[in-house]
Protein backbone atom coordinates (compact mmCIF):
# COMPACT_ATOMS: atom_id res chain seq x y z
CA UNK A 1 -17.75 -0.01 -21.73
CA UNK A 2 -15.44 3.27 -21.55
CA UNK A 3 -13.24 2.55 -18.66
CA UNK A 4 -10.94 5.75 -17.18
CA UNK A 5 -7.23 4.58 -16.32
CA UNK A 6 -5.90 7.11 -13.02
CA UNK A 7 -3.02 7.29 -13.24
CA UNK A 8 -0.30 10.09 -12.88
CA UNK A 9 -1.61 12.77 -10.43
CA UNK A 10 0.24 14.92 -7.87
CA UNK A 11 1.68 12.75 -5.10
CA UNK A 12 5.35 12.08 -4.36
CA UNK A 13 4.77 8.72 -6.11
CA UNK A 14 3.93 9.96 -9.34
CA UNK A 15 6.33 8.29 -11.28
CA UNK A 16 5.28 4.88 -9.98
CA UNK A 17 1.95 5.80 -10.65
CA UNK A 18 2.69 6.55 -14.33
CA UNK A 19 4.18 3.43 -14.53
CA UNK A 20 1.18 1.35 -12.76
CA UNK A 21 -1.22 2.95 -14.92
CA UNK A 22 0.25 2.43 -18.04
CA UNK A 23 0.76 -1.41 -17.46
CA UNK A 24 -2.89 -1.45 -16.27
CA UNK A 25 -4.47 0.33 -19.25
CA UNK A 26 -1.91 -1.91 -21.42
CA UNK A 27 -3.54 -5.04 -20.12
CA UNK A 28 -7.14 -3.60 -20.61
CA UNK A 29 -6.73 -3.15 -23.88
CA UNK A 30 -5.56 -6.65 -24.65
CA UNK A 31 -8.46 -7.81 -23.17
CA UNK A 32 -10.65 -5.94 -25.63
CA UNK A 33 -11.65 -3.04 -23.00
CA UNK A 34 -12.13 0.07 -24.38
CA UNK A 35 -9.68 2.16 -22.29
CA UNK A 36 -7.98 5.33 -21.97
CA UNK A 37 -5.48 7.08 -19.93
CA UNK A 38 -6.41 10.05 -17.63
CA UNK A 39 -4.27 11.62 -15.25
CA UNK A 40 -5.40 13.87 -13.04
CA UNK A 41 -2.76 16.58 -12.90
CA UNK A 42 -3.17 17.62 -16.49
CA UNK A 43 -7.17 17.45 -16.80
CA UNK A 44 -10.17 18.04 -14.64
CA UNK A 45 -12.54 15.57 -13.04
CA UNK A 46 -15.64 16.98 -14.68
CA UNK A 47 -14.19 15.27 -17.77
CA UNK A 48 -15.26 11.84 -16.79
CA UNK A 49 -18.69 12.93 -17.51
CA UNK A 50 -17.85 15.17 -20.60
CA UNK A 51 -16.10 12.23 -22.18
CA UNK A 52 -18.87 9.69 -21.27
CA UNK A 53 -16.68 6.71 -18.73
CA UNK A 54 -18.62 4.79 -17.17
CA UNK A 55 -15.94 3.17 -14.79
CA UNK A 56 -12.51 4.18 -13.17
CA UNK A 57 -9.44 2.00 -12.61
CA UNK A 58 -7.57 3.62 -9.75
CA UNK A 59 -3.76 3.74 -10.46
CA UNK A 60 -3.16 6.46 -8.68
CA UNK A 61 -0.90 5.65 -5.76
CA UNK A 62 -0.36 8.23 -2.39
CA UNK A 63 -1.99 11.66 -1.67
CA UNK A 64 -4.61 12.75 -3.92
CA UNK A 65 -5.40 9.12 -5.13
CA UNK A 66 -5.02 6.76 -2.36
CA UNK A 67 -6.57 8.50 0.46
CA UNK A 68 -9.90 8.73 -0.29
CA UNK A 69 -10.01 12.03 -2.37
CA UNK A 70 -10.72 10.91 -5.07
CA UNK A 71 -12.67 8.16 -4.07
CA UNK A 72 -15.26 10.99 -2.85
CA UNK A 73 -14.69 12.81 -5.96
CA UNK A 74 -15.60 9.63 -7.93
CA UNK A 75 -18.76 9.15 -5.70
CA UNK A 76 -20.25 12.67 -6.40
CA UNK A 77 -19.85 11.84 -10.09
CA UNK A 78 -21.55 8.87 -9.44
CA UNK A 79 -19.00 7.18 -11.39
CA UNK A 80 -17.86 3.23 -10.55
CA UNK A 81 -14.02 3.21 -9.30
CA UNK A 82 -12.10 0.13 -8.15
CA UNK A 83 -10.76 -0.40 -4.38
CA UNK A 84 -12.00 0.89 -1.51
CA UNK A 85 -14.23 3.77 -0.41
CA UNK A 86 -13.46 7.28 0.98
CA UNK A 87 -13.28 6.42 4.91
CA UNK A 88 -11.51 3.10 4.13
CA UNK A 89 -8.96 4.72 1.76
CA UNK A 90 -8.01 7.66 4.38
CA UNK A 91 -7.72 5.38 7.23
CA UNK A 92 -5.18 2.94 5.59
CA UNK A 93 -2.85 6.12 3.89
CA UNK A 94 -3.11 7.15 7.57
CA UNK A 95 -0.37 4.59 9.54
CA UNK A 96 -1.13 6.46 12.96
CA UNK A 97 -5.36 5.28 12.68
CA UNK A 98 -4.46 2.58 10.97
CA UNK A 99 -2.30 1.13 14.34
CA UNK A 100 -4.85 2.81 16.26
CA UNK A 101 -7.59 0.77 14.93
CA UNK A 102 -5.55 -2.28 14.94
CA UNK A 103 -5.06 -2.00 18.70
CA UNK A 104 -8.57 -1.17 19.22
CA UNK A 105 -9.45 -4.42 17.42
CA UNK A 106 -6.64 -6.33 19.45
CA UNK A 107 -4.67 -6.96 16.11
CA UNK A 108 -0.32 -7.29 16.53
CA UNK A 109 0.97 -3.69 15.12
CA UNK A 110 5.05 -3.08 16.70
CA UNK A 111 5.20 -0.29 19.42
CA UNK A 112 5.14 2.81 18.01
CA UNK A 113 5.25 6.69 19.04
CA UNK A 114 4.30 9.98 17.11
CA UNK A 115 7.20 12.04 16.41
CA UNK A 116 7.06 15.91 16.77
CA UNK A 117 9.69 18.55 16.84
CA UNK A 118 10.04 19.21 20.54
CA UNK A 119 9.76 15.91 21.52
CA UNK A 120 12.39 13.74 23.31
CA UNK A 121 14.07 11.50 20.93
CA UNK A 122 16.56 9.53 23.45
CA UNK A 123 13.09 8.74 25.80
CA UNK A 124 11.57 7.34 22.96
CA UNK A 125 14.56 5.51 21.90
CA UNK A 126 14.55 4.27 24.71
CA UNK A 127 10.97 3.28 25.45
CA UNK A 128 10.59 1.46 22.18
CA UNK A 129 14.04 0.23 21.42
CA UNK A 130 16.25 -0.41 18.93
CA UNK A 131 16.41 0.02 15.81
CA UNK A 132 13.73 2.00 14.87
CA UNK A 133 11.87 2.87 11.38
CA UNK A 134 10.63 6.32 10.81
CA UNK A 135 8.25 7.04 8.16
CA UNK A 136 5.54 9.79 7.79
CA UNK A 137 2.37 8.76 8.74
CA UNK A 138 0.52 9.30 5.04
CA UNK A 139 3.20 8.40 2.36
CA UNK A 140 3.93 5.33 0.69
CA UNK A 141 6.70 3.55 -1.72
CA UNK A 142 8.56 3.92 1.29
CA UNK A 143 9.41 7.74 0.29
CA UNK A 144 11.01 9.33 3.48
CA UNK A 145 11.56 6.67 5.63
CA UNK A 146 14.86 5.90 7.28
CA UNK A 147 15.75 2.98 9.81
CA UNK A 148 17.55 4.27 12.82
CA UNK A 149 19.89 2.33 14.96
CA UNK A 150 21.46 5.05 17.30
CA UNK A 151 19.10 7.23 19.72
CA UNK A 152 21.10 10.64 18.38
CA UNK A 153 19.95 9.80 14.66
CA UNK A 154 16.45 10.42 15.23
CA UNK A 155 16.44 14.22 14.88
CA UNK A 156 17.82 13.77 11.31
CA UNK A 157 15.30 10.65 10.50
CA UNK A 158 12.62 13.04 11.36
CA UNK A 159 13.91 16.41 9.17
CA UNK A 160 13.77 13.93 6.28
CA UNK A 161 10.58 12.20 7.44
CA UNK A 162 8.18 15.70 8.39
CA UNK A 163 9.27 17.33 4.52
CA UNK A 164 6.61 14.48 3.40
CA UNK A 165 4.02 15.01 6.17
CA UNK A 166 4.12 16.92 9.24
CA UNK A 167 3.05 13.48 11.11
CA UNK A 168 5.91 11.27 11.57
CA UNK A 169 6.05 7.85 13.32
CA UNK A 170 8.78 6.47 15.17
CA UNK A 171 8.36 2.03 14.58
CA UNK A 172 10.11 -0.69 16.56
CA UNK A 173 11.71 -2.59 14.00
CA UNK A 174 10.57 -6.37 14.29
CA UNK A 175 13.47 -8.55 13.13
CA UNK A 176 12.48 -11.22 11.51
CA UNK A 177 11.27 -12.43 8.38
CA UNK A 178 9.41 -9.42 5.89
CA UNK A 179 5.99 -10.87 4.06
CA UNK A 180 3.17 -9.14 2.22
CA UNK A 181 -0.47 -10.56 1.38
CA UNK A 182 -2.18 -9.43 -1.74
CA UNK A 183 -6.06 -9.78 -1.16
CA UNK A 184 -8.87 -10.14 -4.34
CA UNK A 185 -12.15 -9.38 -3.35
CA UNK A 186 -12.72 -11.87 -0.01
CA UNK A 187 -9.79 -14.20 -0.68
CA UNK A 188 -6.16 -13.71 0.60
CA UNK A 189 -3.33 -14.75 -1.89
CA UNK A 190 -0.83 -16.52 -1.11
CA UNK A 191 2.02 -14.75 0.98
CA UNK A 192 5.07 -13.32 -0.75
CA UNK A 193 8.48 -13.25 1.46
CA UNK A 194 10.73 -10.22 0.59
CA UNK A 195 14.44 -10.15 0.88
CA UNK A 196 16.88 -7.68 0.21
CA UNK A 197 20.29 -6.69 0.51
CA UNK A 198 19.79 -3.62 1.32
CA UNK A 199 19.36 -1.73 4.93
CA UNK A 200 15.57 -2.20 4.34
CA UNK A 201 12.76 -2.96 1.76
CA UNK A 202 13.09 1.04 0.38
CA UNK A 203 11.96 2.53 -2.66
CA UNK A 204 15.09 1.42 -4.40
CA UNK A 205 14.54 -2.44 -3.54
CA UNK A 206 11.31 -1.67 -4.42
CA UNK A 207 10.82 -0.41 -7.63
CA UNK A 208 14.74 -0.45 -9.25
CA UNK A 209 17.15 -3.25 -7.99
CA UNK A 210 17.56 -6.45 -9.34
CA UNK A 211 18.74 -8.28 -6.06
CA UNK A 212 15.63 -7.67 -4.73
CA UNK A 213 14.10 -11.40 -3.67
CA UNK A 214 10.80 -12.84 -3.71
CA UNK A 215 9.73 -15.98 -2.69
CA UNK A 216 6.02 -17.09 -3.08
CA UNK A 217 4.86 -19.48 -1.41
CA UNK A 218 6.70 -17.75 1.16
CA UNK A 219 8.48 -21.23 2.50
CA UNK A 220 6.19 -21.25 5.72
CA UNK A 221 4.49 -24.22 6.98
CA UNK A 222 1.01 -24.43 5.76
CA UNK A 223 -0.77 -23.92 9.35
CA UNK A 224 1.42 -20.69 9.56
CA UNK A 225 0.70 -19.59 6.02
CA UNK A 226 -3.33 -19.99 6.08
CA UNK A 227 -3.18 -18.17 9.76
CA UNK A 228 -1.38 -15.00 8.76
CA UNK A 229 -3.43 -15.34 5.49
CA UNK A 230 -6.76 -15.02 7.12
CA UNK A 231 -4.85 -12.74 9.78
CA UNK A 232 -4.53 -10.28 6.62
CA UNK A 233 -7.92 -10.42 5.50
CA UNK A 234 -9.14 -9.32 8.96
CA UNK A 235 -6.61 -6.69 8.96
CA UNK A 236 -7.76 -5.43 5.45
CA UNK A 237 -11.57 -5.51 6.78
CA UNK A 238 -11.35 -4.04 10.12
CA UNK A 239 -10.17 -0.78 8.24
CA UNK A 240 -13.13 -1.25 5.93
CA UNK A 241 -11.50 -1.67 2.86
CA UNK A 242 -12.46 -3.99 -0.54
CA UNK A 243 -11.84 -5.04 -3.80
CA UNK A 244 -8.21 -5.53 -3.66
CA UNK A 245 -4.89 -4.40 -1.26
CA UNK A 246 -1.96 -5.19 -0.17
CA UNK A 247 -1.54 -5.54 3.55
CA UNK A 248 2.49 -5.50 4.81
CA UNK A 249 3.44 -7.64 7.89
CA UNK A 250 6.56 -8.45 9.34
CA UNK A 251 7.12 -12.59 11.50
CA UNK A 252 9.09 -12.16 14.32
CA UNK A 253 12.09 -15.03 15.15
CA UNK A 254 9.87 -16.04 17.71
CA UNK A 255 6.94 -16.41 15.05
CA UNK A 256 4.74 -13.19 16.29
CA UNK A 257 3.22 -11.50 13.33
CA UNK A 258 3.13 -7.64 13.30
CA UNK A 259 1.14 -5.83 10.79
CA UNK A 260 2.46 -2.80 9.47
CA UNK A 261 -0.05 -1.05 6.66
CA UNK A 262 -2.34 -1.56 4.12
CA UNK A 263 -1.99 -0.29 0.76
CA UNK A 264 -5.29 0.34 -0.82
CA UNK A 265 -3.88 0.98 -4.16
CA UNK A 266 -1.09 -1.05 -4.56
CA UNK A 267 1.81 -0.78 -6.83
CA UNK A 268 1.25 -2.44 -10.41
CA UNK A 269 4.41 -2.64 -11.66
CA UNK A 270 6.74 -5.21 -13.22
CA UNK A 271 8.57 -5.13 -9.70
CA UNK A 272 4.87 -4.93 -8.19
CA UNK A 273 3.86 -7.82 -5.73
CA UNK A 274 0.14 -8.08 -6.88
CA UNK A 275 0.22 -9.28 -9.89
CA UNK A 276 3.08 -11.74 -8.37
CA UNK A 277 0.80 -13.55 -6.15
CA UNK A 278 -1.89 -13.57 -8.67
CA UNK A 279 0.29 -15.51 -10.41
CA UNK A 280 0.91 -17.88 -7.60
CA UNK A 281 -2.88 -18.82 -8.43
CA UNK A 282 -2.54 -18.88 -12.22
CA UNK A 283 -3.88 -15.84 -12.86
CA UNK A 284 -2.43 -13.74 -15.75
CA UNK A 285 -2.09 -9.68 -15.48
CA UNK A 286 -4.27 -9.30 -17.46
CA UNK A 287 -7.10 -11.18 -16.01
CA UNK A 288 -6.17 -9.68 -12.78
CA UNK A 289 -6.76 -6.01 -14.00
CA UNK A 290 -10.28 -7.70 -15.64
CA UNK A 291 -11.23 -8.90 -11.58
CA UNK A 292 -9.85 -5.70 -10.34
CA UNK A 293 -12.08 -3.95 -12.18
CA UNK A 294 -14.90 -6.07 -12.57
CA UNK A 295 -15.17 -5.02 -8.40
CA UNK A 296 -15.58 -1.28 -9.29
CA UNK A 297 -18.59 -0.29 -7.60
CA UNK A 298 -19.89 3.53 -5.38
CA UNK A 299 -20.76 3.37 -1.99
C-alpha cells in the first residue's frame, strides 16, 4: 500500500506540522509501509492520483489541514485519509461552534464572549471575570493567545489575537488543574495532567521547554478519571468526529470539568501528548501511527 504523509502546508503551524509529519512517516516506514512525504504547499492535490496513493495520513495541523479542507479535497479524490470528516473537522478548528454545540448538548464549556473591535472590553471583563484567555476562534498550538488579568489589557490581547483570525474569543479562565484526553477510535486514553511554569500551557511549553510536566495517569481517583474519560469521548462525538483527537479540559478546585477544544489533528511530536498516552497503554509510536491509519476511511 502507497500511503501519502500531509504534512507541511500553509497554516501558522507549519513548522509543527513538518515536524509531526516527519516523525509519522519515520514510524511508517519502520513498520514496513511504503510511505512518502507530501506537503501540500509545494505540490498539487491532483498528484495523489498521478502518483497512485491509495491512503493519506493527515499531519497537517491548523487552517488548510485541520478544518475540513482538505478532508473534502481528499473525499472528491476518493482517496482514504485518517481523522475526521469535513463537517466534523470545521466544527472542532471552530472554538465559537464548538462551545456552541457543547451548550446545546448541555456539556461544561467556561463562559465565554466573542470579541470584536467596537465592543466593550471592561463590560465583558466584567461579566465573565477574571482572568481571562483570548485566543482566535480557528487557530491552534496556542498561536495568538494571551491570558489577561486586568480589564484595560484586553484591547491589546485582541490586536494580537484578530492578526490570526478576525474571530476572537474572550474565555473565563478556570483555575484549577489542566488535563487532556487522547481518544483511538471509540476508546478514551488515559488522561494526561499538564503543568508548567509558565503563565499558561503556550506554544513555548508546548512544543520547546523542558520544564514542561506531564503526569499520566493524571493522579486522579479512578471514579474521577473514568468520568471525565467517557466525558471526553462524548465531547469528541457530539462534534462528530473519529478515528483519533485530542480533546483539552480544564478541573476546577471545586472538581467541575470544563471542556475547552478538540483537536482533530493533534500534534505528533516528541513533546506531543498522543503518542504519550498511547504509551500509558503499551502502545509503541509506531503501532500507534499503524491504528491511526489503519482508521483511514471517506465518508
Amino acid at each position: 500500500m502507497k500511503v501519502a504523509v500531509l504534512l507541511g502546508g500553509k497554516s501558522a503551524e507549519r513548522e509543527v506540522s513538518l515536524k509531526s509529519g516527519g516523525m509519522v512517516l519515520a514510524a511508517l516506514r519502520r513498520k514496513g509501509i511504503d510511505a512518502h512525504p507530501f506537503d501540500p504547499s509545494e505540490k498539487g492535490f491532483e498528484n495523489l492520483i498521478r502518483e497512485k496513493f491509495e491512503k493519506v495520513f493527515i499531519a497537517l495541523h491548523g487552517r488548510f489541514g485541520e478544518d475540513g479542507t482538505v478532508q473534502g479535497i481528499l473525499e472528491w479524490l476518493g482517496i482514504p485519509y485518517t481523522g475526521s470528516g469535513v463537517l466534523a473537522s470545521a466544527l472542532a478548528m471552530d472554538k465559537v461552534r464548538t462551545k456552541r454545540l457543547w451548550e446545546a448538548d448541555g456539556l461544561p464549556t467556561p463562559p465565554y464572549k466573542v470579541l470584536e473591535k467596537n465592543s466593550d472590553f471592561k463590560a465583558i471583563a466584567k461579566r465573565l471575570g477574571l482572568p481571562l484567555m483570548v485566543k482566535p476562534a480557528s487557530e491552534g498550538s496556542s498561536i495568538g493567545m494571551s491570558k489577561v488579568r486586568a480589564a484595560n489589557a484586553l484591547d491589546e490581547a485582541y490586536a494580537l489575537a484578530v492578526n490570526y483570525d478576525p474571530i476572537v474569543i474572550a474565555e473565563k479562565f478556570i483555575t484549577g488543574i489542566e488535563l487532556t484526553g487522547a481518544i483511538l477510535g471509540d476508546q478514551a486514553l488515559p488522561l494526561i495532567k499538564l503543568e508548567t511554569p509558565r503563565d499558561f500551557y503556550d506554544y513555548q511549553a508546548k512544543y520547546i521547554a523542558d520544564d514542561t510536566r506531564y503526569t499520566v495517569p493524571a493522579g486522579l481517583p479512578d471514579k474521577k478519571e473514568q468520568e471525565l474519560r467517557a466525558l471526553c469521548l462524548e465531547a469528541f462525538r457530539a462534534l462528530g468526529c473519529r478515528g483519533w483527537g485530542r480533546v483539552d479540559l480544564m478541573l476546577s478546585k471545586q472538581g467541575k470539568p470544563y471542556l475547552l477544544e478538540v483537536n482533530t489533528s493533534p500534534g505528533m511530536t516528541d513533546h506531543s501528548l498522543v503518542p504519550m498516552a498511547a504509551r500509558a497503554v503499551g502502545l509503541s509510536y509506531e503501532d500507534l501511527c499503524v491504528k491511526i491509519l489503519e482508521g483511514a476511511r471517506v465518508g
